[in-house]
Protein backbone atom coordinates (compact mmCIF):
# COMPACT_ATOMS: atom_id res chain seq x y z
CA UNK A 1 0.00 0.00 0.00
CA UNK A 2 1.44 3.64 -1.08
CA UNK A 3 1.19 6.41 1.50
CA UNK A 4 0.23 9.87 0.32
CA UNK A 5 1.15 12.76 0.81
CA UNK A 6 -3.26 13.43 1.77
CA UNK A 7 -2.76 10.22 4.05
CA UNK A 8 0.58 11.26 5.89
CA UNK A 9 -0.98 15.29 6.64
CA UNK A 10 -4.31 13.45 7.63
CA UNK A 11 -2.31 11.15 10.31
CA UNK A 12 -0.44 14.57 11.36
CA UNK A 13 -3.44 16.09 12.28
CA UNK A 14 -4.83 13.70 13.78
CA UNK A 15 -2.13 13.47 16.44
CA UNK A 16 -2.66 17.07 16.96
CA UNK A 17 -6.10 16.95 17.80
CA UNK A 18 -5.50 13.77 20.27
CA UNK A 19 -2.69 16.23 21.92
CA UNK A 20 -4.19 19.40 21.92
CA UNK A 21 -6.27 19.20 24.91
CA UNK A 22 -3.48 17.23 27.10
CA UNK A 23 -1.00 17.92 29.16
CA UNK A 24 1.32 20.78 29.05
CA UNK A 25 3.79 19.61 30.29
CA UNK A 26 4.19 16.36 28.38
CA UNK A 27 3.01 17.55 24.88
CA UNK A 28 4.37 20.18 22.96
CA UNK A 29 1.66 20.52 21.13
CA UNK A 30 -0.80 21.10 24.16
CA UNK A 31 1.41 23.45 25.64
CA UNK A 32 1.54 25.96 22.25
CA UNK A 33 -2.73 25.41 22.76
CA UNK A 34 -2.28 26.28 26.35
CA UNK A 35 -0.49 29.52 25.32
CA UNK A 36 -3.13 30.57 22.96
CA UNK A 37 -3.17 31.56 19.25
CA UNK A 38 -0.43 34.37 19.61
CA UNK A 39 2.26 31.47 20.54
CA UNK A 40 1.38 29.32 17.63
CA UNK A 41 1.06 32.31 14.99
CA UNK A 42 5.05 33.59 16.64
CA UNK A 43 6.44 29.90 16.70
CA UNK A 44 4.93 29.83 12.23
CA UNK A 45 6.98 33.04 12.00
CA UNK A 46 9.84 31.96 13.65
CA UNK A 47 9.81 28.71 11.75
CA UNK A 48 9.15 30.76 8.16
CA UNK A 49 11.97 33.33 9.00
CA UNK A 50 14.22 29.93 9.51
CA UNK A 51 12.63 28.43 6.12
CA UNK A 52 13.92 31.73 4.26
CA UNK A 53 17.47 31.37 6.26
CA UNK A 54 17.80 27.69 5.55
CA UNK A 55 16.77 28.62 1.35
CA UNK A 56 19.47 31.25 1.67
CA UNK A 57 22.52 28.84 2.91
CA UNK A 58 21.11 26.50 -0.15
CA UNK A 59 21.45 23.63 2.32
CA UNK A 60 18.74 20.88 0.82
CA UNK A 61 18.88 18.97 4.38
CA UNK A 62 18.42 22.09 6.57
CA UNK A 63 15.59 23.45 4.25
CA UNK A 64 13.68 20.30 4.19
CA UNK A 65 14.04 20.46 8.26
CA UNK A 66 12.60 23.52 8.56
CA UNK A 67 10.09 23.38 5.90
CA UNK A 68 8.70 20.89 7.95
CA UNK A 69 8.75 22.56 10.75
CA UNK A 70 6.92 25.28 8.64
CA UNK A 71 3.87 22.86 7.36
CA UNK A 72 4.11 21.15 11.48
CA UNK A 73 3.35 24.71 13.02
CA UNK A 74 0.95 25.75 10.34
CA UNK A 75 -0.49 22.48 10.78
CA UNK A 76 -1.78 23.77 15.10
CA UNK A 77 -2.86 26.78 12.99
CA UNK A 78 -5.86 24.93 10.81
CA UNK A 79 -6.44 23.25 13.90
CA UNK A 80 -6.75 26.43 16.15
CA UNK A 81 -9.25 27.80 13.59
CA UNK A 82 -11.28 24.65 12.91
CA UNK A 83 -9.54 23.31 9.84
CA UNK A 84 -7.69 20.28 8.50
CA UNK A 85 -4.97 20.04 6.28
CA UNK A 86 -7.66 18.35 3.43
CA UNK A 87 -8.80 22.23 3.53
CA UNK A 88 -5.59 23.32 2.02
CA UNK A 89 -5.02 20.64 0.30
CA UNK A 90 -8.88 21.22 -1.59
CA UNK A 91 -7.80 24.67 -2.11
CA UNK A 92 -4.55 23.67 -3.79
CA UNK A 93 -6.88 21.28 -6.24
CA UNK A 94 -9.52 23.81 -7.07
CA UNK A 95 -5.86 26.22 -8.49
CA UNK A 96 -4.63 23.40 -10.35
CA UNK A 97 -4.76 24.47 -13.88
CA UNK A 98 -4.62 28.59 -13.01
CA UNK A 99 -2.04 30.29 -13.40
CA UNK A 100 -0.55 32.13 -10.46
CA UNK A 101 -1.33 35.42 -12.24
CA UNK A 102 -5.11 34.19 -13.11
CA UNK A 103 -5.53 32.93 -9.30
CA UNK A 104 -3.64 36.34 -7.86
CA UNK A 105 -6.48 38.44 -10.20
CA UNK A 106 -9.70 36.26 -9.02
CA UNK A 107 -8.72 36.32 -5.84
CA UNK A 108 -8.46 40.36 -5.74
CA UNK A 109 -11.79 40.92 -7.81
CA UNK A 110 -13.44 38.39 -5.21
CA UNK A 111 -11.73 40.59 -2.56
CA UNK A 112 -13.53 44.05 -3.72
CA UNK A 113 -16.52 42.20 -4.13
CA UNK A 114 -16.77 40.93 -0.47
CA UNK A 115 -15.10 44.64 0.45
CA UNK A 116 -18.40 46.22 -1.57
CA UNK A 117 -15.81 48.06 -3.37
């Protein structure tokens, strides 16, 4: 049986909802949810800042690492706002096709329009 990429996220998040609600101090991930929204959303800029760092140096290992580290801490985001990673990963299907420039102007027009502008 092959693993994707859909099963491997799913699995992820799973284990983040199980921990989320535990103990502090035996579960990283509870003790980010302890700390509230503000410590997850510093520890995804932290991690992006070292993604950017790690692209700089050009080291493939170290920007792998931390591009994980990236998708792990975005990962307590969804969850902190009631989503899953098939969310993102529906959104990335719908662009399939666009190009960046296409999906960059709907998503502007669709901006004034829910702006009333």
């Amino acid at each position: 049986m092959t693993t994707t990429s859909d099963d491997t996220l799913a699995r992820l998040a799973a284990v983040i909802e199980s921990r989320k609600g535990g103990d502090p101090d035996k579960s990283y991930v509870a003790r980010l949810f302890a700390k509230g929204n503000d410590a997850i959303l510093k520890k995804i800029g932290e991690e992006a800042t070292e993604t950017v760092m790690a692209c700089k140096d050009g080291n493939r290992t170290q920007i792998v690492y931390e591009v994980a580290d990236l998708w792990f801490h975005s990962m307590l985001a969804l969850s902190a706002f009631g989503l899953e990673p098939a969310d993102v990963l529906a959104e990335l299907r719908r662009r399939e096709g666009l190009s960046g420039l296409e999906e960059f102007a709907a998503r502007k027009a669709r901006s004034r329009e829910e702006d009333g502008t």
